[in-house]
N, C-alpha and C. Protein backbone atom coordinates (compact mmCIF):
# COMPACT_ATOMS: atom_id res chain seq x y z
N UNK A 1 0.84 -1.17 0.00
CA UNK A 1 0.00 0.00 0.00
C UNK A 1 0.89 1.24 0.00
N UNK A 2 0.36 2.28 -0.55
CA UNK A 2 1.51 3.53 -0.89
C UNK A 2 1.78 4.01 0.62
N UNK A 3 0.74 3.90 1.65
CA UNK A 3 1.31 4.82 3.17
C UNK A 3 1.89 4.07 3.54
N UNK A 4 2.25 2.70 3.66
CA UNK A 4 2.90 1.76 4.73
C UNK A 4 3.54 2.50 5.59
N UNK A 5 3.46 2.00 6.57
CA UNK A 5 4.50 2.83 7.67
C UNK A 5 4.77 4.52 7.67
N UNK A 6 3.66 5.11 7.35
CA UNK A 6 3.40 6.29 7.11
C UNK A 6 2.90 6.32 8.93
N UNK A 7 2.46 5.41 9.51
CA UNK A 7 1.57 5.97 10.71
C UNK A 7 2.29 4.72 11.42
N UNK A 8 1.70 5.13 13.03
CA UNK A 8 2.29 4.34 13.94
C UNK A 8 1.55 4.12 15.00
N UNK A 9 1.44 3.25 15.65
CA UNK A 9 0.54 3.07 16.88
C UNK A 9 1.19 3.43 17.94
N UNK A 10 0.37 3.77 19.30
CA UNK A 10 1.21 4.06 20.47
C UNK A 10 2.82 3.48 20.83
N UNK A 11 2.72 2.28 20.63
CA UNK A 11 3.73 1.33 21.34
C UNK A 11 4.96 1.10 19.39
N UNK A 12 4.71 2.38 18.91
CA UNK A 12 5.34 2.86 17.95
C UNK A 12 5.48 1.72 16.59
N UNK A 13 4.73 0.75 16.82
CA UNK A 13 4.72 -0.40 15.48
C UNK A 13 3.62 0.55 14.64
N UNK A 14 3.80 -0.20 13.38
CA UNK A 14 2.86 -0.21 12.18
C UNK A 14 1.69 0.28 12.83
N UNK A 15 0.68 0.83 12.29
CA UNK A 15 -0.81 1.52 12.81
C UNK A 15 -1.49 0.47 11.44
N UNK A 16 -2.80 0.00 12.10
CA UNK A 16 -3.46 -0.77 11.03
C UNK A 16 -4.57 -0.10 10.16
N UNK A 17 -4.07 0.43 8.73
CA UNK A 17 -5.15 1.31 8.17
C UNK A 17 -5.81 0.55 6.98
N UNK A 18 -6.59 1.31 6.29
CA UNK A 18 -7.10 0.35 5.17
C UNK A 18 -8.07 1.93 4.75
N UNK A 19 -8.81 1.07 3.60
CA UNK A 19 -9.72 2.19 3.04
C UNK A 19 -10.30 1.60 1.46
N UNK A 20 -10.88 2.53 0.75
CA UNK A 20 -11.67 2.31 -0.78
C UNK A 20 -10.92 3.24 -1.75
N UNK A 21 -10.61 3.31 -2.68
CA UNK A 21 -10.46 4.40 -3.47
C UNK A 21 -11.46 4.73 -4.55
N UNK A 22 -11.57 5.54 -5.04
CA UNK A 22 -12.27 5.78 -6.45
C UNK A 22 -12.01 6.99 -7.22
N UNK A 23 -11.56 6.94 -8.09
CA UNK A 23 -11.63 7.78 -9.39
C UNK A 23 -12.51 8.27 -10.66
N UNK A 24 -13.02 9.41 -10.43
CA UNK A 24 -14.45 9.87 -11.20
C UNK A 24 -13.45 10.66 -12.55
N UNK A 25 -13.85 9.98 -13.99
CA UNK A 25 -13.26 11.19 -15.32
C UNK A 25 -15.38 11.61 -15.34
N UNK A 26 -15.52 12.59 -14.78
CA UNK A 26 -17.40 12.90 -14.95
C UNK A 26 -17.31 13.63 -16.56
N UNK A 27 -18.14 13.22 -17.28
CA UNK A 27 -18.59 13.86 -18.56
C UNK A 27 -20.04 13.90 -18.55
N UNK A 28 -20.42 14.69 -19.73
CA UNK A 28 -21.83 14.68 -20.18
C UNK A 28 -21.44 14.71 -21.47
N UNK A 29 -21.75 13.22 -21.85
CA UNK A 29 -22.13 13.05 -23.33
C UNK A 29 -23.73 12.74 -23.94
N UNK A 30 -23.41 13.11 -25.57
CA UNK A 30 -24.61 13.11 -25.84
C UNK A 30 -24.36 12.25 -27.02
N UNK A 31 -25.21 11.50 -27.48
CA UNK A 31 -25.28 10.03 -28.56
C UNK A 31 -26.12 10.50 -29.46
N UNK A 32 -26.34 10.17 -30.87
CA UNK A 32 -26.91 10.16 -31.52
C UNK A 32 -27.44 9.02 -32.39
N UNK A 33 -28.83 8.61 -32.64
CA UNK A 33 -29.53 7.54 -33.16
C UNK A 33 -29.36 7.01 -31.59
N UNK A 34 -28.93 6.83 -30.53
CA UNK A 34 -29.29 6.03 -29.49
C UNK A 34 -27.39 5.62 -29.36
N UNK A 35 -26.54 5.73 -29.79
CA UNK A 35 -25.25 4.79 -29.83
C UNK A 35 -24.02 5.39 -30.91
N UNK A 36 -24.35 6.49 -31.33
CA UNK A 36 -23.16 6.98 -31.31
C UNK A 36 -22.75 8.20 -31.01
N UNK A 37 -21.70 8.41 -30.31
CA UNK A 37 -21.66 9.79 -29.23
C UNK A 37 -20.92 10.88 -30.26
N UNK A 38 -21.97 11.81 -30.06
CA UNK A 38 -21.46 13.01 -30.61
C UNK A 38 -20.82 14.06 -30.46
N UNK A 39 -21.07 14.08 -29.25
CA UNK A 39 -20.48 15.25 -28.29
C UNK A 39 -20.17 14.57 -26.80
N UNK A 40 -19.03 14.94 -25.86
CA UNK A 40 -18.46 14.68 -24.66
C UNK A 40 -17.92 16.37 -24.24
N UNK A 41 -18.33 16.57 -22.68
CA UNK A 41 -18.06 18.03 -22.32
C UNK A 41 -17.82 17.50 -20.92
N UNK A 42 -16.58 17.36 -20.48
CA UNK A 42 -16.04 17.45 -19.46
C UNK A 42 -16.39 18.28 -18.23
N UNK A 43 -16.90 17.39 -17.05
CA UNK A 43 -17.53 18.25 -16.20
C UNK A 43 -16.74 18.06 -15.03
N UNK A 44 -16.51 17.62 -14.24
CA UNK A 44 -14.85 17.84 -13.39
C UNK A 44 -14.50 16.16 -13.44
N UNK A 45 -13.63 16.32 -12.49
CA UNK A 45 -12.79 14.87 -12.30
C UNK A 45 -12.31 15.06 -10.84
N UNK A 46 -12.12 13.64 -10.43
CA UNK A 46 -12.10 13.66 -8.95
C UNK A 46 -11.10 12.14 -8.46
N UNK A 47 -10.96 12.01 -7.33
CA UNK A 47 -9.78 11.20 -6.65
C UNK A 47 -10.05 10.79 -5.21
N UNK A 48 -10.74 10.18 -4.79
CA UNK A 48 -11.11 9.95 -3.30
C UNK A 48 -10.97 9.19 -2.79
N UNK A 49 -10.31 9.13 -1.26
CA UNK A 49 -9.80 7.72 -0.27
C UNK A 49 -10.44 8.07 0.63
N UNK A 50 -11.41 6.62 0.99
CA UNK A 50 -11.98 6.93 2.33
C UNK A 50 -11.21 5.80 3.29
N UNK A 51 -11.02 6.12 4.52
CA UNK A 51 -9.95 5.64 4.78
C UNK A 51 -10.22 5.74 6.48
N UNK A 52 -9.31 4.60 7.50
CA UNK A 52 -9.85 4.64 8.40
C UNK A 52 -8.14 4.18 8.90
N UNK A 53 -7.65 4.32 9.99
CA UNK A 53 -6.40 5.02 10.50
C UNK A 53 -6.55 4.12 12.12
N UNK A 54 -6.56 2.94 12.40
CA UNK A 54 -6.59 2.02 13.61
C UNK A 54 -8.14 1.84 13.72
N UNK A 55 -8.38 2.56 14.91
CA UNK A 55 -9.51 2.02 15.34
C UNK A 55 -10.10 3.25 15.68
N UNK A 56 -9.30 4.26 15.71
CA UNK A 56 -10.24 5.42 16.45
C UNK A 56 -10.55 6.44 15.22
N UNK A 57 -9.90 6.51 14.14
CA UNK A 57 -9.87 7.18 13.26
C UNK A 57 -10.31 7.00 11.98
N UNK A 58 -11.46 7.80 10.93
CA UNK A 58 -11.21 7.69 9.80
C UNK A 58 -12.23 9.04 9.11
N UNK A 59 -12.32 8.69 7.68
CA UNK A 59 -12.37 10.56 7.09
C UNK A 59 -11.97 9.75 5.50
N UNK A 60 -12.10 11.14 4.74
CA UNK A 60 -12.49 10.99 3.49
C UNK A 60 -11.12 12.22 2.83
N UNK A 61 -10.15 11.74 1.97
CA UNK A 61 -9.26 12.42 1.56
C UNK A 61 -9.95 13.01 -0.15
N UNK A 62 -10.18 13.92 -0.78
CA UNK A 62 -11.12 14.42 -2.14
C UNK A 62 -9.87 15.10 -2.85
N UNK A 63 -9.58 15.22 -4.08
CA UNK A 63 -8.65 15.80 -4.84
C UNK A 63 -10.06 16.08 -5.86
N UNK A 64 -10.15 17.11 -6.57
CA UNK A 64 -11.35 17.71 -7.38
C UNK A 64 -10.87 19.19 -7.97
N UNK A 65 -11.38 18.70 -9.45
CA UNK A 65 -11.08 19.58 -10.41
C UNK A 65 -12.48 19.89 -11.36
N UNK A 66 -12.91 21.26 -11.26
CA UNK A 66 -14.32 21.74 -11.72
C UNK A 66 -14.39 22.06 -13.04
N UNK A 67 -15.27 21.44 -13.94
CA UNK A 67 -15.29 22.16 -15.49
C UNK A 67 -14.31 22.02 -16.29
N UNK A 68 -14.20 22.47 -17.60
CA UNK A 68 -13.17 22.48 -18.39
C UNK A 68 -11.75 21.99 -18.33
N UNK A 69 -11.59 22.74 -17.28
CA UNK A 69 -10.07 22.06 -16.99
C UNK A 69 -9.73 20.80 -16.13
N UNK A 70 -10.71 20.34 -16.09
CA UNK A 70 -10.86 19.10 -15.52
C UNK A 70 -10.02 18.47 -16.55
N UNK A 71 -10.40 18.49 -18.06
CA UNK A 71 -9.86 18.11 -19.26
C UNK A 71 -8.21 17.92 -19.20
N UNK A 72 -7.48 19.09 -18.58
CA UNK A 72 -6.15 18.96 -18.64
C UNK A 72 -5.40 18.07 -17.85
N UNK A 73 -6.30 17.43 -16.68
CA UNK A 73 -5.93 16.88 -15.40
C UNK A 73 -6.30 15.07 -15.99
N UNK A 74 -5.14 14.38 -15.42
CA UNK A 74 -5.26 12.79 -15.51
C UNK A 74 -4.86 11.81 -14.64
N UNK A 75 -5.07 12.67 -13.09
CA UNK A 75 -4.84 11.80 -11.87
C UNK A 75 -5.96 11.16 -11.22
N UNK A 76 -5.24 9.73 -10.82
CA UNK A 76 -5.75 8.97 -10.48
C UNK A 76 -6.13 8.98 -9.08
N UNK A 77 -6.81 7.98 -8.01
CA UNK A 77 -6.95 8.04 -6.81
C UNK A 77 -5.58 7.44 -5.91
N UNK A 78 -4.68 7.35 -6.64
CA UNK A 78 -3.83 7.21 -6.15
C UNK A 78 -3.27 8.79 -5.43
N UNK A 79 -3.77 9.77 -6.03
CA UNK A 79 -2.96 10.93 -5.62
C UNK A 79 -3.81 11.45 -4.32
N UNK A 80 -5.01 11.12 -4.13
CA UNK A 80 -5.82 10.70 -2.75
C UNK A 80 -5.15 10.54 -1.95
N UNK A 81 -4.76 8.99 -1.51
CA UNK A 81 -3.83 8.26 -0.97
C UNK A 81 -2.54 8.71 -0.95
N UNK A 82 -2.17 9.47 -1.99
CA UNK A 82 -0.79 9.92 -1.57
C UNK A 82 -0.50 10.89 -0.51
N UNK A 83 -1.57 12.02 -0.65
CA UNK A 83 -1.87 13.16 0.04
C UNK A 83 -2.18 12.89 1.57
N UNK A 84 -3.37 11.73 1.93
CA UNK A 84 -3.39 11.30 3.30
C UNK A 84 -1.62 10.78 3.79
N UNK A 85 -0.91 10.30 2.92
CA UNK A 85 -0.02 9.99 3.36
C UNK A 85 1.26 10.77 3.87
N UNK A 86 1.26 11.86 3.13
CA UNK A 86 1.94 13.69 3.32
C UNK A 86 1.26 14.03 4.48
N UNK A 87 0.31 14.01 4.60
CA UNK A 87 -0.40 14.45 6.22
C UNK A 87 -0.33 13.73 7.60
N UNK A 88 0.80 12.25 7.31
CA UNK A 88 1.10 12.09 8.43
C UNK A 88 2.14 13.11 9.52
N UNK A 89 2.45 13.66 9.17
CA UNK A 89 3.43 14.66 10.23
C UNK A 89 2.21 15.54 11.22
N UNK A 90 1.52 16.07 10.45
CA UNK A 90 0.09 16.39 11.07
C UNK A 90 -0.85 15.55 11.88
N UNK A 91 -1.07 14.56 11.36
CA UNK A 91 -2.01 13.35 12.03
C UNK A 91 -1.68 12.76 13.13
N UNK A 92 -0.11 12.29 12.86
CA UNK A 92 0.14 11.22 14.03
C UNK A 92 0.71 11.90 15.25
N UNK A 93 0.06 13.10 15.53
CA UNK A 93 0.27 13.57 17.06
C UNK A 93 -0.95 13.32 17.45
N UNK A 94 -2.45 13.41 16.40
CA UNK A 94 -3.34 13.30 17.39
C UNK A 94 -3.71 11.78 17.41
N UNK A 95 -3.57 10.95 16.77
CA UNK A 95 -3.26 8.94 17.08
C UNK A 95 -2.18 9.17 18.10
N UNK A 96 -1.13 9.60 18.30
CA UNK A 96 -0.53 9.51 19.54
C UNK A 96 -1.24 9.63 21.28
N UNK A 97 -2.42 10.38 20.93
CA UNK A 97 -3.14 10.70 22.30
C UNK A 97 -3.97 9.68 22.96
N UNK A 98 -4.00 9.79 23.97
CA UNK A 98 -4.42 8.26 24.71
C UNK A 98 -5.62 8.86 24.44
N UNK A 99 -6.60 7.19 24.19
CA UNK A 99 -8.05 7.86 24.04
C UNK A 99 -8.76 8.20 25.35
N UNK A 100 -9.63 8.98 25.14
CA UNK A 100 -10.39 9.57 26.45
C UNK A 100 -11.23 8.27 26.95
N UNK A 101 -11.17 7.47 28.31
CA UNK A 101 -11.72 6.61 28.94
C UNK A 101 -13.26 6.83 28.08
N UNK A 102 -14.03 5.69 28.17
CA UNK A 102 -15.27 5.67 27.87
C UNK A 102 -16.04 5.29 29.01
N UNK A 103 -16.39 6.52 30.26
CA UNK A 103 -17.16 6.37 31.15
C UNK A 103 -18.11 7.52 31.08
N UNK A 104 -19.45 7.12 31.63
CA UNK A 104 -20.66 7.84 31.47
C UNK A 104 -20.48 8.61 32.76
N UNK A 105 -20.80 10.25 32.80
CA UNK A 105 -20.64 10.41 34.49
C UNK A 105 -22.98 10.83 34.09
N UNK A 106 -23.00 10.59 34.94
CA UNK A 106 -24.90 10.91 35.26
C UNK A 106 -24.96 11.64 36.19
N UNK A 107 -25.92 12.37 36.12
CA UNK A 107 -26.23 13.45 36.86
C UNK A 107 -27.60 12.76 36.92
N UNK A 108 -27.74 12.27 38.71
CA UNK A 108 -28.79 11.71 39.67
C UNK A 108 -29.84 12.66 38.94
N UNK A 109 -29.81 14.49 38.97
CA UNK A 109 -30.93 15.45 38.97
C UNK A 109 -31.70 15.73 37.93
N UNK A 110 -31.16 14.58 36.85
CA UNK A 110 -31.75 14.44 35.53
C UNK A 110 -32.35 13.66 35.50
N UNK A 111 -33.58 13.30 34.74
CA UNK A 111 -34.52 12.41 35.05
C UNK A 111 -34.70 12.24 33.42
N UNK A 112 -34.42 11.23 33.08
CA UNK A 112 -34.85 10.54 31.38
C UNK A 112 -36.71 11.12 31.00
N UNK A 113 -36.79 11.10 29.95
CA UNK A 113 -38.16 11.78 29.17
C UNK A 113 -39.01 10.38 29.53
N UNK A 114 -40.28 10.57 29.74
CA UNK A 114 -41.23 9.53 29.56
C UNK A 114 -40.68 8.42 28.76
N UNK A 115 -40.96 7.26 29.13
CA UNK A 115 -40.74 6.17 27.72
C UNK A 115 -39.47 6.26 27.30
N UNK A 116 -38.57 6.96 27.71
CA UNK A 116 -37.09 6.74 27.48
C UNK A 116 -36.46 5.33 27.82
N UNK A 117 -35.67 5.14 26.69
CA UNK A 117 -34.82 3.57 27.17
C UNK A 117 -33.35 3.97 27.23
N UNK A 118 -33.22 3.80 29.01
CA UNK A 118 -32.09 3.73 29.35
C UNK A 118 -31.37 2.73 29.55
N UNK A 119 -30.23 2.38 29.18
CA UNK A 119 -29.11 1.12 29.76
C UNK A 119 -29.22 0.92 30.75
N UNK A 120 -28.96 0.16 31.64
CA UNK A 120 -29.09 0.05 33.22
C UNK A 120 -27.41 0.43 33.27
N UNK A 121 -26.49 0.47 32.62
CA UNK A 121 -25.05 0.55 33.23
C UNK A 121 -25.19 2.07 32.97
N UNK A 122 -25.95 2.43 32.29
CA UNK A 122 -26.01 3.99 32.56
C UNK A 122 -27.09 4.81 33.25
N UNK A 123 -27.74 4.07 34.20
CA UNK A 123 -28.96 4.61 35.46
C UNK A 123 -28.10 4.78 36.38
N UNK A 124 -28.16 6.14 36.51
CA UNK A 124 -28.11 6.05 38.38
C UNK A 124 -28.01 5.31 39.25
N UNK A 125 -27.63 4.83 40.14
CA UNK A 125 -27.60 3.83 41.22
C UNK A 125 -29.33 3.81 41.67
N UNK A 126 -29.41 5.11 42.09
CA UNK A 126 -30.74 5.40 42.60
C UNK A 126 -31.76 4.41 41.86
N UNK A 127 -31.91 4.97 40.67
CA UNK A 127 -33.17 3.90 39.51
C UNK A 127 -32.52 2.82 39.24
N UNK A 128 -31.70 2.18 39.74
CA UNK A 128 -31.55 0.63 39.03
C UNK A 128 -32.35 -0.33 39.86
């Protein structure tokens, strides 16, 4: 994969990423008798990695070129992927941060809406 070892996990090994790519050439053509095209007018072109960065992370990298000059442009979604991969100097301080515990704090003085479905690991002591 083009990032390999672009990212790193806490305990500083490999970070496990993955993702989709896709590459849009968008036209509007027009055919004539049903099957043969007469006209093609270039309407942009595009490059996108959606992409997910361990376990806590992921997001959508877009390279996009509008109209006409879309025409002059012939990159692939590889240049997506390349770009998430330039942005590791940026990224991997915030994958470096320990994740924030996943505990509920409740406030006893709140009382759930009618017909609300609460977890019991997240009631109050009081209502369990």
């Amino acid at each position: 994969m083009r990032f390999r070892g672009a990212y790193h996990d806490l305990s500083g090994g490999p970070l496990i990423v993955g993702g989709k790519t896709g590459t849009g050439d968008n036209r509007f053509d027009t055919f004539r008798n049903g099957r043969q095209l007469s006209s093609s007018r270039v309407v942009d072109r595009t490059a996108t990695f959606v992409f997910f960065l361990g376990d806590r992370y992921y997001g959508t990298v877009t390279a996009y070129v509008s109209g006409a000059a879309a025409a002059r442009y012939k990159f692939t979604s590889a240049l997506a992927v390349q770009l998430l991969k330039s942005m590791a100097p940026q990224l991997q301080p915030l994958i470096d941060k320990q994740p924030a515990p996943a505990i509920a704090v409740i406030d006893p003085s709140i009382k759930p809406a009618a017909g609300a479905v609460v977890p019991a690991t997240f009631q109050p002591a009081a209502t369990r």
